[in-house]
C-alpha atoms as a PDB file:
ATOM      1  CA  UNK A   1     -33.442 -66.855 -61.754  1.00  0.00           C
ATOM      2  CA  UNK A   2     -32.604 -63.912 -59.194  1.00  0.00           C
ATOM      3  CA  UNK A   3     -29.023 -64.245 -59.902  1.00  0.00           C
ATOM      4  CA  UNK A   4     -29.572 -63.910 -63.755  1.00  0.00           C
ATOM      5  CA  UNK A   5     -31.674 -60.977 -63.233  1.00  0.00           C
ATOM      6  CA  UNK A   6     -28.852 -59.278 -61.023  1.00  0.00           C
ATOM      7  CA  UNK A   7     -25.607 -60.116 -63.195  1.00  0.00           C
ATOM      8  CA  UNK A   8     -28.345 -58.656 -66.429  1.00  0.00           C
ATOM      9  CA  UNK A   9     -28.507 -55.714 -64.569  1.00  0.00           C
ATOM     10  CA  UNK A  10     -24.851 -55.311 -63.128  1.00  0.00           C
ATOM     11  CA  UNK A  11     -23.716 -56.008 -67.063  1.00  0.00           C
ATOM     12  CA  UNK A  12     -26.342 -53.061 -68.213  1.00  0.00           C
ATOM     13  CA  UNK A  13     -25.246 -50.731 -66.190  1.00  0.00           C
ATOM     14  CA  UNK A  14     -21.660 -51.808 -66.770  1.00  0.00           C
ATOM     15  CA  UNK A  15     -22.564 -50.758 -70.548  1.00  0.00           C
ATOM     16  CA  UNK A  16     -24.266 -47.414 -70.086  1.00  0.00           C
ATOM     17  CA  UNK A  17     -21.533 -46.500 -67.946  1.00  0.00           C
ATOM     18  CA  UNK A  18     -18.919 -47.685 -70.831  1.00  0.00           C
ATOM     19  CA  UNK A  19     -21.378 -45.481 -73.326  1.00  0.00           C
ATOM     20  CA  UNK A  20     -22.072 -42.750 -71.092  1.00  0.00           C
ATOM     21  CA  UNK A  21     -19.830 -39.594 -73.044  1.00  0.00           C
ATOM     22  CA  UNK A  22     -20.158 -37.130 -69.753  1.00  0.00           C
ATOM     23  CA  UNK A  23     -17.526 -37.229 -67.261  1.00  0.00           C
ATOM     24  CA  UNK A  24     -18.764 -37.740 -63.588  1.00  0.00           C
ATOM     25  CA  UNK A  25     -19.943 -33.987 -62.668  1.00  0.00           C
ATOM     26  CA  UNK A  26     -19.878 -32.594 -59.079  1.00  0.00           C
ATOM     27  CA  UNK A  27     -22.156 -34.365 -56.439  1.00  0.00           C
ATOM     28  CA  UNK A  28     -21.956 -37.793 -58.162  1.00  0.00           C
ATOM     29  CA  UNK A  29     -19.739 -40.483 -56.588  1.00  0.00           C
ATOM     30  CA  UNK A  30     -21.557 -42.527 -53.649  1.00  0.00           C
ATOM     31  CA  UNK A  31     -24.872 -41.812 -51.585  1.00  0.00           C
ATOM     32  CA  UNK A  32     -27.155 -43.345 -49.001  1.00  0.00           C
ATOM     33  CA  UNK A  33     -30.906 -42.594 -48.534  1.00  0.00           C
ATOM     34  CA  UNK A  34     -33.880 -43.350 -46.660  1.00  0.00           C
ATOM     35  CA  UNK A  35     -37.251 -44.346 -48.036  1.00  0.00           C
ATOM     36  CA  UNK A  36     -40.838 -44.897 -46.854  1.00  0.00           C
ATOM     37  CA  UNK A  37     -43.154 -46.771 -49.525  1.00  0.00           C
ATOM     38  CA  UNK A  38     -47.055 -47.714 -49.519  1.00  0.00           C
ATOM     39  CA  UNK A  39     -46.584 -51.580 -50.895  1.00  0.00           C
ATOM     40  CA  UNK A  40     -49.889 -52.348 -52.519  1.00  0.00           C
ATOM     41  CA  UNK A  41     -50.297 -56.365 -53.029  1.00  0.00           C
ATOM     42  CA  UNK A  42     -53.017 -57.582 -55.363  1.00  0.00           C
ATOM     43  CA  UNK A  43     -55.733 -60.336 -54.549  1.00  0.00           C
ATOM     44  CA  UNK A  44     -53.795 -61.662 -51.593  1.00  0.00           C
ATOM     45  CA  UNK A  45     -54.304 -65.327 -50.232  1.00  0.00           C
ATOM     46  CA  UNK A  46     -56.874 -65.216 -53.772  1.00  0.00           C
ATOM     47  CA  UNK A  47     -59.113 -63.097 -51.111  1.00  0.00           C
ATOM     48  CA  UNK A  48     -59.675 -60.347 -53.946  1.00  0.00           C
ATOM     49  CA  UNK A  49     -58.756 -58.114 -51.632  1.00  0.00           C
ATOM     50  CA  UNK A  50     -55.536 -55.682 -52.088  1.00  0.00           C
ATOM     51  CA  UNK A  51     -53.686 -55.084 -49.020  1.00  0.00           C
ATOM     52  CA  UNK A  52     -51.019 -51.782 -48.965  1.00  0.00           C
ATOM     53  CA  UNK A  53     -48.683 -52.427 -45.877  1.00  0.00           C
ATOM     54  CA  UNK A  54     -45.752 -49.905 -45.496  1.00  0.00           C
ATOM     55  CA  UNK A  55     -42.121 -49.757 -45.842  1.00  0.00           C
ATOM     56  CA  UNK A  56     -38.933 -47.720 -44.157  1.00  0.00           C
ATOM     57  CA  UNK A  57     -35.755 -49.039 -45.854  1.00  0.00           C
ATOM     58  CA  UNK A  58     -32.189 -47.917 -46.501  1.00  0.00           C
ATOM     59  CA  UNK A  59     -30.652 -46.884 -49.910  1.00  0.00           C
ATOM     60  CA  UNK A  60     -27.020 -47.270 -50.705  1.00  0.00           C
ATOM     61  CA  UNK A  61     -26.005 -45.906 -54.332  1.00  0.00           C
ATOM     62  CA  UNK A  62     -23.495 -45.014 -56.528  1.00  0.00           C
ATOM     63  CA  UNK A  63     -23.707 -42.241 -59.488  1.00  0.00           C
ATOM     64  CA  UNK A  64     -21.636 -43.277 -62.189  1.00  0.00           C
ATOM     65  CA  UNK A  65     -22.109 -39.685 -64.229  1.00  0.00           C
ATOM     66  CA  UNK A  66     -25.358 -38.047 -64.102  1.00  0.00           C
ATOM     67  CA  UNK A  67     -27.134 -40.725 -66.327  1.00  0.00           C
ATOM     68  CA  UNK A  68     -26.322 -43.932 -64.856  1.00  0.00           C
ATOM     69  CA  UNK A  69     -26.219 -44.638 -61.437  1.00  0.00           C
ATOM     70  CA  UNK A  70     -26.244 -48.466 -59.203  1.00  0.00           C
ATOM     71  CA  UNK A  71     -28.594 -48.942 -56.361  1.00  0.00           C
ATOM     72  CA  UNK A  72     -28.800 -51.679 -53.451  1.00  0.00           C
ATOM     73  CA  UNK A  73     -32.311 -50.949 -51.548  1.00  0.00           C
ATOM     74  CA  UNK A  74     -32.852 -53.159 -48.113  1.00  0.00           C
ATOM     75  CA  UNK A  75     -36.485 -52.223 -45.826  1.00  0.00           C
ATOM     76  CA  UNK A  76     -38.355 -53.900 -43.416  1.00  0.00           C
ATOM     77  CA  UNK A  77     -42.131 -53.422 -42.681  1.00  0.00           C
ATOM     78  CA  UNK A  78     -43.347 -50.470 -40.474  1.00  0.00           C
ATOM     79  CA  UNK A  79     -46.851 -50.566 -40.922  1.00  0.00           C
ATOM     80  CA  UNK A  80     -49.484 -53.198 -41.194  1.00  0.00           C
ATOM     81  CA  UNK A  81     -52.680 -53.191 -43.234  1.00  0.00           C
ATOM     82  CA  UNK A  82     -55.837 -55.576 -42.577  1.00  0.00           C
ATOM     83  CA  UNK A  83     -57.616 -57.842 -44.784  1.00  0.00           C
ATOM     84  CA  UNK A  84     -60.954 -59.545 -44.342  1.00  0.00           C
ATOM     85  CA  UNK A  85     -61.614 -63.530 -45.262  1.00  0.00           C
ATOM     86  CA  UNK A  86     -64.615 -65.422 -44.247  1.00  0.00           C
ATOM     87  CA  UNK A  87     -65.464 -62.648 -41.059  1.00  0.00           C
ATOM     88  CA  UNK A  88     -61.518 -63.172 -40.060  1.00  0.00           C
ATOM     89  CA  UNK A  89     -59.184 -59.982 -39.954  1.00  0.00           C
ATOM     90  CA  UNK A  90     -55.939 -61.426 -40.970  1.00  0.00           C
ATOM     91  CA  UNK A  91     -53.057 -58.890 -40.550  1.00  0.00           C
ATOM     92  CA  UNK A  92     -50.457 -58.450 -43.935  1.00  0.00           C
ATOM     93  CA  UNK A  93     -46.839 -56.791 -42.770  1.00  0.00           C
ATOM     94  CA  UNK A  94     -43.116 -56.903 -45.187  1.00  0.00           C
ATOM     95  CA  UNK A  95     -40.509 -58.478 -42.838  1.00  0.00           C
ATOM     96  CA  UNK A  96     -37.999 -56.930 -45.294  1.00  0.00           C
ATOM     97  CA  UNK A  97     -37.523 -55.802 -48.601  1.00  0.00           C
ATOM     98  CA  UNK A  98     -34.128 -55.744 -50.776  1.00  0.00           C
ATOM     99  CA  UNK A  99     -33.562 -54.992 -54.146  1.00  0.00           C
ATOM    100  CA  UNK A 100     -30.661 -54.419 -56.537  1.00  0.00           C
ATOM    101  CA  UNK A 101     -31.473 -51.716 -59.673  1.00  0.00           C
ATOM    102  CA  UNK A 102     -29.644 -50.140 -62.538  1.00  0.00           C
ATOM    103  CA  UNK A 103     -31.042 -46.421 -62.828  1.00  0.00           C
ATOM    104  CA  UNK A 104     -30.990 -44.275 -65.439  1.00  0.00           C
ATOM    105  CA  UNK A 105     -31.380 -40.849 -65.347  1.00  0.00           C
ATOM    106  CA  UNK A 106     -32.691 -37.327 -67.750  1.00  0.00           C
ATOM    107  CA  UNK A 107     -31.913 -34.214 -66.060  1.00  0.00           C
ATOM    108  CA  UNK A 108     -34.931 -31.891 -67.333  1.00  0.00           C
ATOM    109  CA  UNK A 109     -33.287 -28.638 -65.556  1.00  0.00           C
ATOM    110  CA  UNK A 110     -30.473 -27.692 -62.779  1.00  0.00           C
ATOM    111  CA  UNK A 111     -32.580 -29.405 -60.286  1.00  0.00           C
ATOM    112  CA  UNK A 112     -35.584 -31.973 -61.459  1.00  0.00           C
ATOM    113  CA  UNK A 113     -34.755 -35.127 -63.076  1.00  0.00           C
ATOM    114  CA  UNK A 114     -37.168 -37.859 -64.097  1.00  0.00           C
ATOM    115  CA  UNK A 115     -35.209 -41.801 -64.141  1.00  0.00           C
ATOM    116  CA  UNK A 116     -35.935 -45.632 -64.309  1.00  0.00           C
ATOM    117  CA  UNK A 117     -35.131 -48.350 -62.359  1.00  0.00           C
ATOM    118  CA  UNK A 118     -34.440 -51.790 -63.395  1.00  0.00           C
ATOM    119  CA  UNK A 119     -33.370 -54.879 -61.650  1.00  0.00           C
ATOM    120  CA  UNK A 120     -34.536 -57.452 -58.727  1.00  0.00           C
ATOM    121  CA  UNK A 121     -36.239 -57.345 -56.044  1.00  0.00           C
ATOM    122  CA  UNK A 122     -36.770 -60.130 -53.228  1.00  0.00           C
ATOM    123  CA  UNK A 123     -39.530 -59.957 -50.381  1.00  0.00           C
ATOM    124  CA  UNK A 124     -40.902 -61.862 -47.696  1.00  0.00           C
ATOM    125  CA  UNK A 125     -44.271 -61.350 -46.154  1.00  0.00           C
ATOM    126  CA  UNK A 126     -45.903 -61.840 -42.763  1.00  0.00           C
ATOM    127  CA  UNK A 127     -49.588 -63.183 -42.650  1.00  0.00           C
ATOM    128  CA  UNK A 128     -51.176 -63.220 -39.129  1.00  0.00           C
ATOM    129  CA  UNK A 129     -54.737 -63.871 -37.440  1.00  0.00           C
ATOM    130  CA  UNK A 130     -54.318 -63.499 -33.489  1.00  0.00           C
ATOM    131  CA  UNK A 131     -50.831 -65.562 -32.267  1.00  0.00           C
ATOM    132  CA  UNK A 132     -51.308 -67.584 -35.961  1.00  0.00           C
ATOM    133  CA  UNK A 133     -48.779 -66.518 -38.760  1.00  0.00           C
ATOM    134  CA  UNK A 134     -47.538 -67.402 -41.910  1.00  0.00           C
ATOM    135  CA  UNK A 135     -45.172 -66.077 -43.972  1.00  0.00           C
ATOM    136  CA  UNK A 136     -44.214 -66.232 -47.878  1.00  0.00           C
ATOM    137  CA  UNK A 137     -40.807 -65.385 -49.559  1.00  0.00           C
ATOM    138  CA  UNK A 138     -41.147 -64.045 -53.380  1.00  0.00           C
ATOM    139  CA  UNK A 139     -38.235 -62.960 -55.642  1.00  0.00           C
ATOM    140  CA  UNK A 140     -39.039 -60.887 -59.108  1.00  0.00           C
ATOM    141  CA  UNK A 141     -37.354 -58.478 -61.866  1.00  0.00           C
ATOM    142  CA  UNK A 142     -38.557 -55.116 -61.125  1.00  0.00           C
ATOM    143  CA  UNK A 143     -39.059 -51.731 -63.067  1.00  0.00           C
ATOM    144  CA  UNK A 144     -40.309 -48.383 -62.160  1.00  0.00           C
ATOM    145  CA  UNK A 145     -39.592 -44.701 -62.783  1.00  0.00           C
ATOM    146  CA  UNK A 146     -39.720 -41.526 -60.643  1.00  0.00           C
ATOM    147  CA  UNK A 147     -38.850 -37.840 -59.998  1.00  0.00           C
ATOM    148  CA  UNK A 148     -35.637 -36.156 -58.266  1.00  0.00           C
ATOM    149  CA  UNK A 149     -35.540 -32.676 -57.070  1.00  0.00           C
ATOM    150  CA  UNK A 150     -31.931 -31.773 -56.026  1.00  0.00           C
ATOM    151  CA  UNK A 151     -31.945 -29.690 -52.940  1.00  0.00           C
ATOM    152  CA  UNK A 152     -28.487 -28.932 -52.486  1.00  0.00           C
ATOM    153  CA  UNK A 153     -25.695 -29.924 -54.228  1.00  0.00           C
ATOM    154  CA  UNK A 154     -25.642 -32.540 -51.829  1.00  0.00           C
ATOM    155  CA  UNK A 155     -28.775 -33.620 -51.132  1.00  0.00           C
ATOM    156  CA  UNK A 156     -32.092 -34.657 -52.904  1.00  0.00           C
ATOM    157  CA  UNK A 157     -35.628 -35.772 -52.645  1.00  0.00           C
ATOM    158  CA  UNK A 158     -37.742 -37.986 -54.996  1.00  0.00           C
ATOM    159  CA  UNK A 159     -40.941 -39.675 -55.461  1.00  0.00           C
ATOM    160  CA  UNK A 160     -41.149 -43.382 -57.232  1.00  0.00           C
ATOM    161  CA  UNK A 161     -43.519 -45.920 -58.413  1.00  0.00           C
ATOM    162  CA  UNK A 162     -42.579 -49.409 -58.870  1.00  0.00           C
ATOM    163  CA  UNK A 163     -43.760 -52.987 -60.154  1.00  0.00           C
ATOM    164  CA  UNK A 164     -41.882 -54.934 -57.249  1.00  0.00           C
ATOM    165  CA  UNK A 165     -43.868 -58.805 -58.566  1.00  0.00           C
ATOM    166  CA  UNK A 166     -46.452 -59.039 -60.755  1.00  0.00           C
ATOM    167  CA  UNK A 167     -48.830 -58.508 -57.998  1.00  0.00           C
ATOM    168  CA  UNK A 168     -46.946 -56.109 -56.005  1.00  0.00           C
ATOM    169  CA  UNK A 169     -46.501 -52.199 -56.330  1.00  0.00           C
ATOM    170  CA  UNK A 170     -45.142 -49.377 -54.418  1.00  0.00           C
ATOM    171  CA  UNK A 171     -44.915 -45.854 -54.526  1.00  0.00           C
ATOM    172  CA  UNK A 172     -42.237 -44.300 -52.471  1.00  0.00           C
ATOM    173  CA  UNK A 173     -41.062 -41.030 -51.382  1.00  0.00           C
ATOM    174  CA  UNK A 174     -37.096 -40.912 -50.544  1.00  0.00           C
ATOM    175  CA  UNK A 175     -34.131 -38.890 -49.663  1.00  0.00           C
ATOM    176  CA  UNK A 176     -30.578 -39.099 -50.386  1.00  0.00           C
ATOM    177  CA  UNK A 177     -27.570 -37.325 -49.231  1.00  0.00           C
ATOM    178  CA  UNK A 178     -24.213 -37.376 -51.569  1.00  0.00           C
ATOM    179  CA  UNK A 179     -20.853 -37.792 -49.670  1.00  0.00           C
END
């Protein structure tokens, strides 16, 4: 299933970039970026409880023109977050993240953009109580859209929120430097 989802999205973007009718402008070409994100699971272990451990990853991307762009994401957990089952505090941290997206992107002025992501994204998570753990591997399509301010010509900031799995959501804040 995860490789269907990734050769769907290689072959969209392969298409925008085939429809795109801009040439590349200045600053596109490749990039790599940093990210923190808040990961908010849903009902967890069916506790009913939402647990939102956090995130520092890598981005690696390539602009295509200044509409369509490829992105490989990798992270790896950096904070924890508690949840509470039957007087137990079990503790809920991402051993890693990675993720493969088309985006697309509107410029709304020189600077600001607003895009959308599309693609897959595969997980695993740590469940612990004392020296006890557990972990669970999950793999998903995933969609989202955000905001890009453009600092310098070769630099940028941007803010994201994302379905991840069906139970799973972040909401990011990232950087990314053009070279």
């Amino acid at each position: 299933m995860l490789k269907k989802i990734v050769a769907t999205t290689v072959l969209i973007t392969a298409a925008g970039i085939a429809c795109a009718q801009t040439s590349r402008p200045a600053g596109s070409g490749a990039y790599l970026g940093a990210s923190y994100a808040r990961v908010t699971v849903k009902n967890l272990m069916s506790a009913g409880d939402d647990v939102s451990p956090s995130t520092l990853g890598a981005v690696f991307g390539y602009d295509f023109n200044q509409h369509v762009a490829l992105e490989a994401r990798v992270a790896g957990g950096v904070g924890s977050d508690t949840m509470n089952l039957m007087g137990a505090d079990f503790h809920v941290k991402f051993n890693r993240l990675a993720g493969v997206y088309a985006k697309w992107s509107q410029p709304i002025d020189e600077a600001l953009s607003v895009y959308g992501i599309f693609g897959a994204t595969s997980g695993k998570v740590k469940v612990s109580l004392g020296s006890i753990s557990d972990s669970s591997s999950k793999s998903s399509a995933s969609f989202g859209a955000g905001l890009s301010y453009q600092i310098t010509h070769s630099s940028a900031v941007s803010i994201e929120y994302a379905r991840l799995y069906s139970d799973a959501n972040a909401l990011s804040v990232a950087t990314r430097f053009n070279f």
